[in-house]
Every structure is written in C-alpha cells, then in structure tokens.
C-alpha atoms as a PDB file:
ATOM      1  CA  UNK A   1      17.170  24.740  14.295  1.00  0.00           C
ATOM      2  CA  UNK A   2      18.093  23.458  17.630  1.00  0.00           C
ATOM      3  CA  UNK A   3      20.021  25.439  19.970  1.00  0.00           C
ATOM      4  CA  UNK A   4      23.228  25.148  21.458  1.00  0.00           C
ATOM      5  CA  UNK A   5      21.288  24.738  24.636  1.00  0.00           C
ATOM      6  CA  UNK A   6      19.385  21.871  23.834  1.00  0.00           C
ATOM      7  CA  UNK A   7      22.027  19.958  22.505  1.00  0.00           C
ATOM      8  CA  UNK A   8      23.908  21.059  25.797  1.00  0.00           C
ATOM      9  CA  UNK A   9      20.903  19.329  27.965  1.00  0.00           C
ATOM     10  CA  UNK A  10      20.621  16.706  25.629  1.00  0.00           C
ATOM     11  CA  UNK A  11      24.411  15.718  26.323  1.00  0.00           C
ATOM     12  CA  UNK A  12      24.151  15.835  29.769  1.00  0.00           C
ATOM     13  CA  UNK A  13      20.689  14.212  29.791  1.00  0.00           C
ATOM     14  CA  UNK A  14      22.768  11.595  27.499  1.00  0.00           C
ATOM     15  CA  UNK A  15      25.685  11.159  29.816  1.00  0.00           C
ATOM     16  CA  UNK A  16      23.441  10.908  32.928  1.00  0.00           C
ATOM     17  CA  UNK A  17      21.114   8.188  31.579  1.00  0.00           C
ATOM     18  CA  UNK A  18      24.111   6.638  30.138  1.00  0.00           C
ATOM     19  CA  UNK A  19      25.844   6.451  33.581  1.00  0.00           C
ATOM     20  CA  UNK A  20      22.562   5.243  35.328  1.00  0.00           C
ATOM     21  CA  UNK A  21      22.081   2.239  33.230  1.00  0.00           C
ATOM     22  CA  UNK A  22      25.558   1.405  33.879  1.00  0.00           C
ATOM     23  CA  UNK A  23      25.724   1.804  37.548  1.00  0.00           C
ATOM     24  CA  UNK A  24      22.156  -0.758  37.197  1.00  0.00           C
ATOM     25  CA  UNK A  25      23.552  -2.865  35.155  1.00  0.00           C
ATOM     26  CA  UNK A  26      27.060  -3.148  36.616  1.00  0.00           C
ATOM     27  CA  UNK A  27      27.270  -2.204  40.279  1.00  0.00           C
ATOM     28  CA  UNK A  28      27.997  -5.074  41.836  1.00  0.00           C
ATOM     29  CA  UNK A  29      30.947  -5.806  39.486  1.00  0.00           C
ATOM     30  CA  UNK A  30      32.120  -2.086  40.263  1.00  0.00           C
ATOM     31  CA  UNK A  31      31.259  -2.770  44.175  1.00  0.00           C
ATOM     32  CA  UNK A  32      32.265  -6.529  44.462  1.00  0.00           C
ATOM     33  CA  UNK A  33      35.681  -7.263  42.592  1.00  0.00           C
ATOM     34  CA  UNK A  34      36.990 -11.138  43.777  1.00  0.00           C
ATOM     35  CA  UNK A  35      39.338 -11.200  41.022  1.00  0.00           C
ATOM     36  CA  UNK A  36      41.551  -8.492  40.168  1.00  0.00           C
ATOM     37  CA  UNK A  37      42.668  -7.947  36.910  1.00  0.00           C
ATOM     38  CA  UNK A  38      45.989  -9.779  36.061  1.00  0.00           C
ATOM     39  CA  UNK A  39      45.274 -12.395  38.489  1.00  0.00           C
ATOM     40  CA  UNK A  40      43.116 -15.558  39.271  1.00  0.00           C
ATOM     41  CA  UNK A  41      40.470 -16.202  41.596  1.00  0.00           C
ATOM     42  CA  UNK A  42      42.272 -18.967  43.197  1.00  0.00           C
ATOM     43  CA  UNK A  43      44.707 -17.941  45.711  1.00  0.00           C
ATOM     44  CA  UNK A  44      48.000 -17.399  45.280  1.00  0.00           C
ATOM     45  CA  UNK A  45      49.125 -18.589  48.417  1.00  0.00           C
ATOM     46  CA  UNK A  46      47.944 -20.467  51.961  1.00  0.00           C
ATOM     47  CA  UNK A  47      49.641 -19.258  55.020  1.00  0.00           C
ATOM     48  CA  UNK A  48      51.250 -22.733  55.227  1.00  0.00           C
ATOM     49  CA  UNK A  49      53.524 -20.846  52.769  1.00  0.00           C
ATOM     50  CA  UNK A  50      54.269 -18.389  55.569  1.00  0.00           C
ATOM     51  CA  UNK A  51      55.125 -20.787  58.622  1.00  0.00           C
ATOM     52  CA  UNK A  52      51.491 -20.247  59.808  1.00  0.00           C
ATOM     53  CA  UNK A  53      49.663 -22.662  62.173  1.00  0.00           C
ATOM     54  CA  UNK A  54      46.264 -23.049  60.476  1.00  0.00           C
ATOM     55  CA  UNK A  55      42.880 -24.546  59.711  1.00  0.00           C
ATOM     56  CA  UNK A  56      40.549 -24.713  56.537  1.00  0.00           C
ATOM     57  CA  UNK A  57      36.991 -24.026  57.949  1.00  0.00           C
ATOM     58  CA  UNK A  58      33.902 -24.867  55.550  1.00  0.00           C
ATOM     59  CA  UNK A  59      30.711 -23.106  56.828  1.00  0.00           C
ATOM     60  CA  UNK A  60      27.133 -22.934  55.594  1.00  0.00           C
ATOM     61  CA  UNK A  61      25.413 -19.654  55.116  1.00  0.00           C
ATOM     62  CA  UNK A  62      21.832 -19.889  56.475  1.00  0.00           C
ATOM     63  CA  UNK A  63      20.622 -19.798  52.908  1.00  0.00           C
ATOM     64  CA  UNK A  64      22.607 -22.795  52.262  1.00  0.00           C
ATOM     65  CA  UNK A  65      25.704 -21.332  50.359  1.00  0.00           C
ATOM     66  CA  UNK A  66      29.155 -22.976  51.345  1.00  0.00           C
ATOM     67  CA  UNK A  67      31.942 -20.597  52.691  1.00  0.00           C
ATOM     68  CA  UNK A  68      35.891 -21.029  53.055  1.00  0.00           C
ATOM     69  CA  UNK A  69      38.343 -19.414  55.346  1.00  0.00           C
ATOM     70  CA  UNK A  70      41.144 -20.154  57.400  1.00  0.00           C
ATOM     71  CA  UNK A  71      41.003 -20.238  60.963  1.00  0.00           C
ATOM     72  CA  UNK A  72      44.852 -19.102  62.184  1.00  0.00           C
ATOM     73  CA  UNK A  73      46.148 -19.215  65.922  1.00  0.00           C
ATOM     74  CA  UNK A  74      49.163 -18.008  67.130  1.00  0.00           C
ATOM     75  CA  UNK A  75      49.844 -20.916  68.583  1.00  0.00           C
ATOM     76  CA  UNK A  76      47.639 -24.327  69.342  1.00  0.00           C
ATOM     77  CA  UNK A  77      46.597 -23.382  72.663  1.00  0.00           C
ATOM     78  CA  UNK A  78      46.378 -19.313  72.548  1.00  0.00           C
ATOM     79  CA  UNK A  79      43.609 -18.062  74.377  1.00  0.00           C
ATOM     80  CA  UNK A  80      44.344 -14.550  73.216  1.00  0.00           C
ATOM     81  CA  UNK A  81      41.937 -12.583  71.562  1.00  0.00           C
ATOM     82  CA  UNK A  82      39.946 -13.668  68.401  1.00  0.00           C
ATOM     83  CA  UNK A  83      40.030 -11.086  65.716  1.00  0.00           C
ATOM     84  CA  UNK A  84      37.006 -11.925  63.108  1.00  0.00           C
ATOM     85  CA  UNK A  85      38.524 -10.359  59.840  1.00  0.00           C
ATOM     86  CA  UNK A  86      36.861  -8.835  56.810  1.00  0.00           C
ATOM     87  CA  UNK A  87      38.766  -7.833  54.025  1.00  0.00           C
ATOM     88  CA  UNK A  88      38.214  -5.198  51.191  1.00  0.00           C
ATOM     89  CA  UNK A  89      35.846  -5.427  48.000  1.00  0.00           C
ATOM     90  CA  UNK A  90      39.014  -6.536  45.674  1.00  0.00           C
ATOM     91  CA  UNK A  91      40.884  -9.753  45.754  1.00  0.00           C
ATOM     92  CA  UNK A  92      40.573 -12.732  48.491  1.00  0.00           C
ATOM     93  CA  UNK A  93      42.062 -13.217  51.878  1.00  0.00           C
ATOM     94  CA  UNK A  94      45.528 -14.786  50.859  1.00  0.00           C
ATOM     95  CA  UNK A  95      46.210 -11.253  49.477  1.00  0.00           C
ATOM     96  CA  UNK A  96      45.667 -10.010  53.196  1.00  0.00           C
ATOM     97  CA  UNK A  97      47.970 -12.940  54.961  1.00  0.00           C
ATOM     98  CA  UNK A  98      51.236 -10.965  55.306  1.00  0.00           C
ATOM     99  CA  UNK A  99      49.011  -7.917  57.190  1.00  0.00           C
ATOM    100  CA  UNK A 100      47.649 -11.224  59.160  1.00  0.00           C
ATOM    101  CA  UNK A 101      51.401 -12.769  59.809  1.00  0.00           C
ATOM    102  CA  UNK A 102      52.392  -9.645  61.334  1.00  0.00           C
ATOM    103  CA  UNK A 103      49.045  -9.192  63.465  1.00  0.00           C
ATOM    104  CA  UNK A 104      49.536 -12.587  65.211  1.00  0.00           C
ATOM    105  CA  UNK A 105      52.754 -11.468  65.986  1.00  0.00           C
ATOM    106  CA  UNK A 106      52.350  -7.736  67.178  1.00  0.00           C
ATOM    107  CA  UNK A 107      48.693  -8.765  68.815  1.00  0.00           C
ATOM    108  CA  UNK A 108      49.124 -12.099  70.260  1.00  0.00           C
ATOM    109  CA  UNK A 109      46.096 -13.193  69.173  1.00  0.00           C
ATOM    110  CA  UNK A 110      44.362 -15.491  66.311  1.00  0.00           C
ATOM    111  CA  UNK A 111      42.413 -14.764  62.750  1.00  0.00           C
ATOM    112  CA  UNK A 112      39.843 -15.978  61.355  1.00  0.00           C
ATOM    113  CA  UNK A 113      39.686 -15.042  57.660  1.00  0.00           C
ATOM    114  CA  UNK A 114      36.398 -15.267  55.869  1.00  0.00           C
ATOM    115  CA  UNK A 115      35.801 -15.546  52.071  1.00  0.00           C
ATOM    116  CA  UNK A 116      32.724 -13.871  51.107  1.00  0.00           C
ATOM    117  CA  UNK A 117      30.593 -16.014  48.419  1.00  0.00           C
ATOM    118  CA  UNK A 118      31.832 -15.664  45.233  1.00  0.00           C
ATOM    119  CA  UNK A 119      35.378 -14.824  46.630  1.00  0.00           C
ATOM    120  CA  UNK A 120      38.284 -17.166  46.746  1.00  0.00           C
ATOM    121  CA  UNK A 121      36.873 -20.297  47.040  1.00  0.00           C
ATOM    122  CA  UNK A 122      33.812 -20.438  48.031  1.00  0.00           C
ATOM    123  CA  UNK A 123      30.575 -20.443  46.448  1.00  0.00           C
ATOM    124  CA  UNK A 124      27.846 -17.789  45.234  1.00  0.00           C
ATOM    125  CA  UNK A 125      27.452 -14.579  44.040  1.00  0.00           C
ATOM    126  CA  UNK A 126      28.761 -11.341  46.254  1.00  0.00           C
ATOM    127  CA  UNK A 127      25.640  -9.108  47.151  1.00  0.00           C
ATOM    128  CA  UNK A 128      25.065  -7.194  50.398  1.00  0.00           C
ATOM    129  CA  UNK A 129      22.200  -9.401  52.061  1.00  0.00           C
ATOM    130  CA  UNK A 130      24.411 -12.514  51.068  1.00  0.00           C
ATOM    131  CA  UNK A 131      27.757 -10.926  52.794  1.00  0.00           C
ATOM    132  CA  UNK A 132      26.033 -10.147  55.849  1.00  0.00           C
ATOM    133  CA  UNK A 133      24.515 -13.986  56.094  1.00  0.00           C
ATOM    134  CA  UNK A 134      28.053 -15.107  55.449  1.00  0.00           C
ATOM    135  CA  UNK A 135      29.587 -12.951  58.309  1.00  0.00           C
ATOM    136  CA  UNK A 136      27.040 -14.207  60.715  1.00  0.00           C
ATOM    137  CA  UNK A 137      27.388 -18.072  59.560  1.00  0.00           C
ATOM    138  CA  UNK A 138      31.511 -16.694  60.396  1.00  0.00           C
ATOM    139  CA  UNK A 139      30.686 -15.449  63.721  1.00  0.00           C
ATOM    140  CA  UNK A 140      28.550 -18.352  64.692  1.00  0.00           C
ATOM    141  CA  UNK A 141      31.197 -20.830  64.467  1.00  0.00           C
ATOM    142  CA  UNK A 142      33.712 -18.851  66.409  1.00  0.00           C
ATOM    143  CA  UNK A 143      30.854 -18.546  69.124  1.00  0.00           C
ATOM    144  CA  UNK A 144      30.997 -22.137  69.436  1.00  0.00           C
ATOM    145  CA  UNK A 145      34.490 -23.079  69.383  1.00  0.00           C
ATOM    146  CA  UNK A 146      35.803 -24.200  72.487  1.00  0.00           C
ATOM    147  CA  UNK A 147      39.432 -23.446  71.511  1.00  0.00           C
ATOM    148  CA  UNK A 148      39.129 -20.044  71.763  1.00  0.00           C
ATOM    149  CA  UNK A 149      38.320 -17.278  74.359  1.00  0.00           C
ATOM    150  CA  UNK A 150      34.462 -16.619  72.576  1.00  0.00           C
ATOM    151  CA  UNK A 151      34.309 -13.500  75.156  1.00  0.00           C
ATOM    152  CA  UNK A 152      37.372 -11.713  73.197  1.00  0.00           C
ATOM    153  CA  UNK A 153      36.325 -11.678  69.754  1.00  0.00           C
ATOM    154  CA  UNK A 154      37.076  -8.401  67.905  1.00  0.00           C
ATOM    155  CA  UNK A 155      35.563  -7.557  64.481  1.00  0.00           C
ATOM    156  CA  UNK A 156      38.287  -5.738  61.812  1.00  0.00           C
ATOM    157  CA  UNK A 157      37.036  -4.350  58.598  1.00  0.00           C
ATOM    158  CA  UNK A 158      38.780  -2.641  56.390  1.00  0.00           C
ATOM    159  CA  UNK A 159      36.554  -0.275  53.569  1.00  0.00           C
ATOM    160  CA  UNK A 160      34.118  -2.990  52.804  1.00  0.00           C
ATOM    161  CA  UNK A 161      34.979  -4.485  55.491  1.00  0.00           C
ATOM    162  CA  UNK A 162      33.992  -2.113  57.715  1.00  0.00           C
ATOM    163  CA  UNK A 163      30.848  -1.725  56.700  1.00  0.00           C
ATOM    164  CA  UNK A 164      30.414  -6.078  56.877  1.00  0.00           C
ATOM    165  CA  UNK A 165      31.739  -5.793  60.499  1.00  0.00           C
ATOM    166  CA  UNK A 166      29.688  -3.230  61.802  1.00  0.00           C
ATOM    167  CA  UNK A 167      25.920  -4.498  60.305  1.00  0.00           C
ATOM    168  CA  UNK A 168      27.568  -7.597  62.453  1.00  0.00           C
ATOM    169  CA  UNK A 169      28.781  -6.083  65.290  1.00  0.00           C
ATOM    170  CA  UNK A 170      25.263  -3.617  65.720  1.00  0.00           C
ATOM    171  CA  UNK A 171      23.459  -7.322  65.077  1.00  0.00           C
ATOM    172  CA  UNK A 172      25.582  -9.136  68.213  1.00  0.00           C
ATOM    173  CA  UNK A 173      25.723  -6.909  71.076  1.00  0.00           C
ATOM    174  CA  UNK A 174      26.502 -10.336  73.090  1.00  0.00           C
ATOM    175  CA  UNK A 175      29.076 -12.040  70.808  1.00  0.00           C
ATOM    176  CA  UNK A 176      31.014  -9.022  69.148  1.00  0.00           C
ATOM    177  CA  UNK A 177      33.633  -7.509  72.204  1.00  0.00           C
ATOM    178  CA  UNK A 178      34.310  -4.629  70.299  1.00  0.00           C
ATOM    179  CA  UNK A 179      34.974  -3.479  66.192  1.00  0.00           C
ATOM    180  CA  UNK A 180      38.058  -2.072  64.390  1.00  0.00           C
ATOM    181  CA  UNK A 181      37.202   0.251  61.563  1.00  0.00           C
ATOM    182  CA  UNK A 182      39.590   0.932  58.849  1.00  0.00           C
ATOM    183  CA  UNK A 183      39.367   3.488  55.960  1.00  0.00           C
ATOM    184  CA  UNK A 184      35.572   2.972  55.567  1.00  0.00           C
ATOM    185  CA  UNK A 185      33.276   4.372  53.498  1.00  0.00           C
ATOM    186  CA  UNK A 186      29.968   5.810  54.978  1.00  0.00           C
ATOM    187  CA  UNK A 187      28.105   4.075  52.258  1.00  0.00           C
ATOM    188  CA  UNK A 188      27.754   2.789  48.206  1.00  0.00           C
ATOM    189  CA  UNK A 189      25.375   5.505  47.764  1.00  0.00           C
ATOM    190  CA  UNK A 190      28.134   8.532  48.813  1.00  0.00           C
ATOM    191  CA  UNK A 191      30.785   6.466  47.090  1.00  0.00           C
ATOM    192  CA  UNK A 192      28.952   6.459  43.750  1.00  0.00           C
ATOM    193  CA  UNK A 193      28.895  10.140  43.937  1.00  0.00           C
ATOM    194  CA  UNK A 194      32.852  10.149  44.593  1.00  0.00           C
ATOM    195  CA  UNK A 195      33.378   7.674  41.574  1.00  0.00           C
ATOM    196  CA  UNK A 196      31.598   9.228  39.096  1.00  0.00           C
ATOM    197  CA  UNK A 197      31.249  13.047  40.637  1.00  0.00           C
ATOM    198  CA  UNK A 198      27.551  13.788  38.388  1.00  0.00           C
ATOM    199  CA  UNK A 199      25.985  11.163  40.069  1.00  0.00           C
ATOM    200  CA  UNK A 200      26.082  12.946  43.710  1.00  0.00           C
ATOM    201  CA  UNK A 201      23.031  15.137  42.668  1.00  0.00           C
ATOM    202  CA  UNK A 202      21.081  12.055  42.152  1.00  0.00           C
ATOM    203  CA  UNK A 203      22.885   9.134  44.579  1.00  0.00           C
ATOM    204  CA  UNK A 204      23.509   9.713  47.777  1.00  0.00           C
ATOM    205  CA  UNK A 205      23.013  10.362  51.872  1.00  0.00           C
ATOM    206  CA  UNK A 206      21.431   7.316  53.823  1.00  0.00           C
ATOM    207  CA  UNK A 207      18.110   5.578  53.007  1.00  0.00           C
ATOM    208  CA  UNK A 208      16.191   7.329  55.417  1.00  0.00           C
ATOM    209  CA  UNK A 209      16.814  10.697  53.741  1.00  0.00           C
ATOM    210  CA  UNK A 210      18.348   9.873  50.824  1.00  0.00           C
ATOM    211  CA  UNK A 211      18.237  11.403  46.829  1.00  0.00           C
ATOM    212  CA  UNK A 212      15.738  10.253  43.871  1.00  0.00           C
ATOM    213  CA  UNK A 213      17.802   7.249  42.875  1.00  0.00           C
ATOM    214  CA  UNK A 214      19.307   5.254  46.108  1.00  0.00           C
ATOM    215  CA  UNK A 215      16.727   2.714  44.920  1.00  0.00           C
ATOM    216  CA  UNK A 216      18.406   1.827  42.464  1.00  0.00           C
ATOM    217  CA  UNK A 217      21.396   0.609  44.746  1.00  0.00           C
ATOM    218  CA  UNK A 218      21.735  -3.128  45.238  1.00  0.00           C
ATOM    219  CA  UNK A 219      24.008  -3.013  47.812  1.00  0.00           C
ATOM    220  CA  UNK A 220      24.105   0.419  49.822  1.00  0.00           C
ATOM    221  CA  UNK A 221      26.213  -0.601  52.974  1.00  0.00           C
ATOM    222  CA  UNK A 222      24.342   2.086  54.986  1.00  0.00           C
ATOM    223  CA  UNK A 223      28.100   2.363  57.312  1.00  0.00           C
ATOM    224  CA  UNK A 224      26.949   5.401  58.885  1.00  0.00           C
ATOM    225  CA  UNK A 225      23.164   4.293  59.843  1.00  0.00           C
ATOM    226  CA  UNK A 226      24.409   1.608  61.157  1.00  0.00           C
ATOM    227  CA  UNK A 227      27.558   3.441  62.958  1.00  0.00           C
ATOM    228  CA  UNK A 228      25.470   4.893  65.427  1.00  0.00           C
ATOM    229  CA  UNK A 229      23.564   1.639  66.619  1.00  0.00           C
ATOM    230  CA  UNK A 230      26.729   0.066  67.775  1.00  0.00           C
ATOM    231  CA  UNK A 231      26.988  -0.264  71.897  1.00  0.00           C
ATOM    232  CA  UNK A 232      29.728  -1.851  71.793  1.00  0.00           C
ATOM    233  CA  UNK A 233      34.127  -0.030  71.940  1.00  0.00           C
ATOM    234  CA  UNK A 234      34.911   1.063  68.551  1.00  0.00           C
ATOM    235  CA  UNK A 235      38.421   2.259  66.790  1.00  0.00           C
ATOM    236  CA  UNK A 236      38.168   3.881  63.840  1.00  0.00           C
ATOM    237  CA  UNK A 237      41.916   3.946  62.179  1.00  0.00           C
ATOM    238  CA  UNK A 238      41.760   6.231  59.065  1.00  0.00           C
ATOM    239  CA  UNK A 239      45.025   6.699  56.635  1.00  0.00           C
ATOM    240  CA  UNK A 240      44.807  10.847  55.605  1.00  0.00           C
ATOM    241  CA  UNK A 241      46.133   9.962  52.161  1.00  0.00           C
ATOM    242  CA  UNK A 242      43.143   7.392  51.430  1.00  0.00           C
ATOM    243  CA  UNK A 243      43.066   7.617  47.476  1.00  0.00           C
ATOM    244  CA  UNK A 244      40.085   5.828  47.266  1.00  0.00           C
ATOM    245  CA  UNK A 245      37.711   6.494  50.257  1.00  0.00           C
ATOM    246  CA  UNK A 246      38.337  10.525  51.440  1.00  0.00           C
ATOM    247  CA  UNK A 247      39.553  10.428  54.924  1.00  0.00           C
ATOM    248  CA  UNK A 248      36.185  12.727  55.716  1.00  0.00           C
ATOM    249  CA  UNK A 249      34.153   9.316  55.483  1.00  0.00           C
ATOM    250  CA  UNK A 250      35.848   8.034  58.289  1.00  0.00           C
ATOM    251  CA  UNK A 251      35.212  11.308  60.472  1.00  0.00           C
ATOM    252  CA  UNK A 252      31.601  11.087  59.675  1.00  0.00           C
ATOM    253  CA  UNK A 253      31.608   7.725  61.361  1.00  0.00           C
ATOM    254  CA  UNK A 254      33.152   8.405  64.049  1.00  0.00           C
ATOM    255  CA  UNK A 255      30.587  11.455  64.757  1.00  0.00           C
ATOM    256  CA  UNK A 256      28.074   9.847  64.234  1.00  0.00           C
ATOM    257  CA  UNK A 257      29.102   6.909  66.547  1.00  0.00           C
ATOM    258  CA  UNK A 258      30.627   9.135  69.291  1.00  0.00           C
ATOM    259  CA  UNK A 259      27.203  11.205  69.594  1.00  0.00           C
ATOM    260  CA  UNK A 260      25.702   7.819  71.373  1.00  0.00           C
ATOM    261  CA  UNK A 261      28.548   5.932  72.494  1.00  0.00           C
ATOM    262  CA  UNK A 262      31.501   7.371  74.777  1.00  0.00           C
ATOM    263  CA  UNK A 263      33.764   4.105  74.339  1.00  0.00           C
ATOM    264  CA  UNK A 264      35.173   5.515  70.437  1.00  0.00           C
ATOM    265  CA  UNK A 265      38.512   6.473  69.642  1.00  0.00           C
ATOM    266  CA  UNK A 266      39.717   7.882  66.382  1.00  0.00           C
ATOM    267  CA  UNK A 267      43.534   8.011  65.381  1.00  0.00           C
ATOM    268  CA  UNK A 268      44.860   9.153  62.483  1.00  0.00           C
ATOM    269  CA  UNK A 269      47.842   8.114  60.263  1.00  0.00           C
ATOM    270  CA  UNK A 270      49.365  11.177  58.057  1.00  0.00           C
ATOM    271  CA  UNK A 271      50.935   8.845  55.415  1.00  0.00           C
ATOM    272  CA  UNK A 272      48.514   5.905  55.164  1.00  0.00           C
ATOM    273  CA  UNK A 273      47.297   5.149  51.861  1.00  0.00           C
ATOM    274  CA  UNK A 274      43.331   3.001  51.028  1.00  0.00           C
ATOM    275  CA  UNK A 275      45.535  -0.565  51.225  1.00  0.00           C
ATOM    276  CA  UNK A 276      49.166   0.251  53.463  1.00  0.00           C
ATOM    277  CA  UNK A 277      48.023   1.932  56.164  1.00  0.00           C
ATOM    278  CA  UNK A 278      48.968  -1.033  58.187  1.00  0.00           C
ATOM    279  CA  UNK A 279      52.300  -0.550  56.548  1.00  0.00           C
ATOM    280  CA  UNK A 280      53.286   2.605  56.627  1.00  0.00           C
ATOM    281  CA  UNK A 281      51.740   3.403  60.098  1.00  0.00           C
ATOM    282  CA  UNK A 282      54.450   1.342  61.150  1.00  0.00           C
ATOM    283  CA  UNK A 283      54.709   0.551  65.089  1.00  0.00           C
ATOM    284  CA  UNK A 284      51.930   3.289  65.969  1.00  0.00           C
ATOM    285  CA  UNK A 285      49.525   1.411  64.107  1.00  0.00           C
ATOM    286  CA  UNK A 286      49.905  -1.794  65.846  1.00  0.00           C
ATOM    287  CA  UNK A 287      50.330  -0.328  69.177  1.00  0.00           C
ATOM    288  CA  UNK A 288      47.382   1.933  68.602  1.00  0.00           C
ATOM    289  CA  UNK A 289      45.381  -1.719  68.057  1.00  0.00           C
ATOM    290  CA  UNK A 290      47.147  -3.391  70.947  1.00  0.00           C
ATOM    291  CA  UNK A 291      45.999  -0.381  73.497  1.00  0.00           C
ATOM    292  CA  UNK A 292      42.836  -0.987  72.352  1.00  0.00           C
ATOM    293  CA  UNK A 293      42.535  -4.631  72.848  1.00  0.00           C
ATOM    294  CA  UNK A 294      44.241  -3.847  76.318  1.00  0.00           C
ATOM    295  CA  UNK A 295      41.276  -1.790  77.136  1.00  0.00           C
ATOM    296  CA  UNK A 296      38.526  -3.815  75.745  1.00  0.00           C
ATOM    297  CA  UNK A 297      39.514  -7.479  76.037  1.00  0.00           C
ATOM    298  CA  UNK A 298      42.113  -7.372  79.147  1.00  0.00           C
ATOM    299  CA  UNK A 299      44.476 -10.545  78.963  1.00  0.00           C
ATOM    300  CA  UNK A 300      43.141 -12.763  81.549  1.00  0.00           C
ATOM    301  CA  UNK A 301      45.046 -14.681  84.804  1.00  0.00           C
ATOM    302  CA  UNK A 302      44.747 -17.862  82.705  1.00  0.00           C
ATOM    303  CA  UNK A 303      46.104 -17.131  79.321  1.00  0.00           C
ATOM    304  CA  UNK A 304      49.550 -18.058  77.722  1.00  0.00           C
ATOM    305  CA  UNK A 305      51.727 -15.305  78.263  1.00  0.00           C
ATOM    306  CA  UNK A 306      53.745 -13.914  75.164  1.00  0.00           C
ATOM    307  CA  UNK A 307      56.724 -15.366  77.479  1.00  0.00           C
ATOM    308  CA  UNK A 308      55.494 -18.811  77.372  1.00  0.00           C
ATOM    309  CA  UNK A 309      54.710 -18.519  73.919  1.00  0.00           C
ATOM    310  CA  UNK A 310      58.463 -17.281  73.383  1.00  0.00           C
ATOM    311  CA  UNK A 311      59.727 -20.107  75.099  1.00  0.00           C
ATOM    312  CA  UNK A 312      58.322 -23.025  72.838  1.00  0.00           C
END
C-alpha cells in the first residue's frame, strides 16, 4: 500500500513537472503579451488623434525583420532631448501615447516609440535576442538623424523595458546619454519564481550563478548583470505599490549599479502602482525626470527655448 508520503511527493513531483513543461512550452506567451485580452493587435489609436506632430518610421532589424514606430517631436525644429522609449511586455505603444503627450509637454523634448517584432505592427516573433536587434536597428536611426540633437538621447524603459534599454544602453557607451529605469524586474528567471512561488527553488539568480533550470529560459533579461556594466547616468524610478514587479527588484538594481558607478539616483513614489506610476506620482515624477535631464543633457545656447516654443 502506498503511503501518504509518496502520494504527497508524487503530487508535488506532479505539480512541479507539470509547471516546468508549461513554463517550456509557454514562456514567451507568459513573457511577451502584444495583444491583451479584450483587445486587438492593431492600435487603437495614432497620436494624430491627440494633436501630436509625428512620423511613421519603418526600420530593418539586422536580421532583416521590418519594425514600426512613431517618431514624435515637440515641435518641427526641437532640438531638445531625444528620449528612445521602450514600453512594457503587454500591449503596443499607442497604449503608452497619453504618458508620451504629457512627456513632450513636461520634458520639452521628442519620442521615439518602438514596436518590438511581433507587436503592433510590425513583423516577427517577440524573443529576447530579436528585441535587443530591434532596439539597436531603433537607436541606429536616431544616431543618424540630423533633426535631432544625437548627443541627448535618453533611453526609458519601463519593466521590460528596462531591461531592453539597459542591454542597449551597456552596448552604446557613445550613443546612449544616459537611461531611465522604471519598475524593472532584475530578471525572467527571479520573476518566474514570483509568478509561480515553487518554481524559485529551481529558477532563479543570474546566469553566472544561477539554479538547475535557468536553461530552460528563452528569454532571461539578465537586468541586474547587465545593471552593473552601465557607465553611463542612470535613474531608477520605482512605484512602492508595484503589484507586479516587488519594489525590492528595483533596489537590487540600483545596488548593484551604484557599487561601480557614482552618477545613479533612486527616487521613490509611495503610491505608484506596475502601470500609473507616471500618474499618480503626479508633478514629482516629472520633475524628478526633468532634474535629471538638467544634469545629464544640459539645454544648450542654441536650442528653442520653451518660450519660443510657447510663442508659435
């Protein structure tokens, strides 16, 4: 007769193999989600809808796949800063425009709004060594824009985001000014362990000295290997009521950064939620970012002043 025990392991054994062949079989679904449920994969908008002043740019990836996003200024001439701008895992940028409306405004600066492949509408299949080809096809084109200021471009990623903008920004010390972090995960491998709790004894820490089964990760966004590679100023913004990625992912980062490079600051925002903290931080939040540009892109002689802008 079997004992309670070994049915006990048995279950567990069950539930463990269970939730491995799932996270195989469907992590990049559960890490790459381009179309939320409810809603299309089209967008829903353009930010012609909101009164914005903008371009559709087509790129190619270096392994050939074709990439949309929308290039907005402030206004035609603005030699203000270029924040590069990489949104979450879920949905495509025209969810993100009315964050972006109100950053051209508060900032003074321009966006340039990349859909990964497979998001919106360009073409592919999300995966980690695809995103960060599409990122650099992104920054390439800004670096050779004559439009724009190329010495004040800013990366900004929020969660995935983060960790998209900072494999870029470690990979161009000489085209990436500085990098915005926002409620960031240190990496796939911890997050698997926060999503499904029994998988932390098996998933988890970086590659270097990671647990029996990181191999098994397609796309492990190693944020806080990376973290401490980057030379360049970083802000890490983290929202304390983050119901998705705990608030102690963002601390990591910034410890591990800090230990090698002096030019990090770290603010926090009591109320800010995974998605609003750009909301609910209210004018902190933006003048927390506009300190920081002050600091690491200084306005130069030349540019339009937010007078003359005023004045059109």
């Amino acid at each position: 007769m079997v004992s309670y025990v070994s049915v006990l392991l048995y279950g567990v054994g069950g539930i463990v193999v269970a939730g491995m062949a799932l996270l195989v079989a469907f992590q990049e679904k559960l890490v790459y989600v381009p179309v939320v449920p409810g809603l299309t994969k089209s967008y829903p908008m353009t930010p012609a809808r909101l009164r914005l002043l903008y371009e559709d740019v087509w790129l190619r990836s270096s392994d050939g796949v074709r990439l949309h996003s929308w290039f907005i200024k402030l206004f035609p001439d603005c030699r203000g800063p270029t924040i590069l701008f990489f949104q979450e895992n879920a949905g495509n940028i025209a969810h993100r425009l009315e964050m972006v409306r109100i950053m051209l405004q508060r900032l003074q600066c321009n966006v340039f709004m990349l859909s990964y492949r497979g998001y919106g509408a360009s073409e592919g299949y999300p995966s980690q060594l695809g995103i960060t080809k599409d990122a650099q096809a992104a920054l390439d084109h800004l670096f050779q824009r004559t439009d724009i200021d190329t010495s004040r471009i800013i990366v900004f990623g929020r969660s995935l985001g983060g960790a998209v903008g900072a494999v870029l920004t470690k990979n161009n010390p000489d085209k990436v000014a500085a990098i915005i972090l926002e409620n960031t995960f240190t990496s796939i491998l911890d997050m698997a362990g926060v999503l499904l709790p029994f998988l932390k004894w098996f998933i988890g820490k970086s590659s270097s000295k990671g647990r029996l089964l990181n191999f098994l990760v397609r796309s492990p966004w190693n944020t806080i290997d990376v973290i401490g590679e980057i030379k360049q100023p970083i802000l890490f913004l983290s929202g304390l009521q983050d119901e998705m990625v705990p608030p102690s992912h963002m601390q990591m980062l910034y410890a591990k950064a800090a230990a090698r490079n002096q030019q990090c600051s770290f603010v926090e925002f009591p109320n800010g939620m995974h998605m609003d903290t750009w909301l609910s931080g209210g004018d902190r939040y933006w003048s927390t970012i506009q300190e920081f540009l002050e600091k690491t892109v200084p306005q130069k002689n030349s540019d339009s002043t937010r007078q003359d802008f005023e004045a059109r």
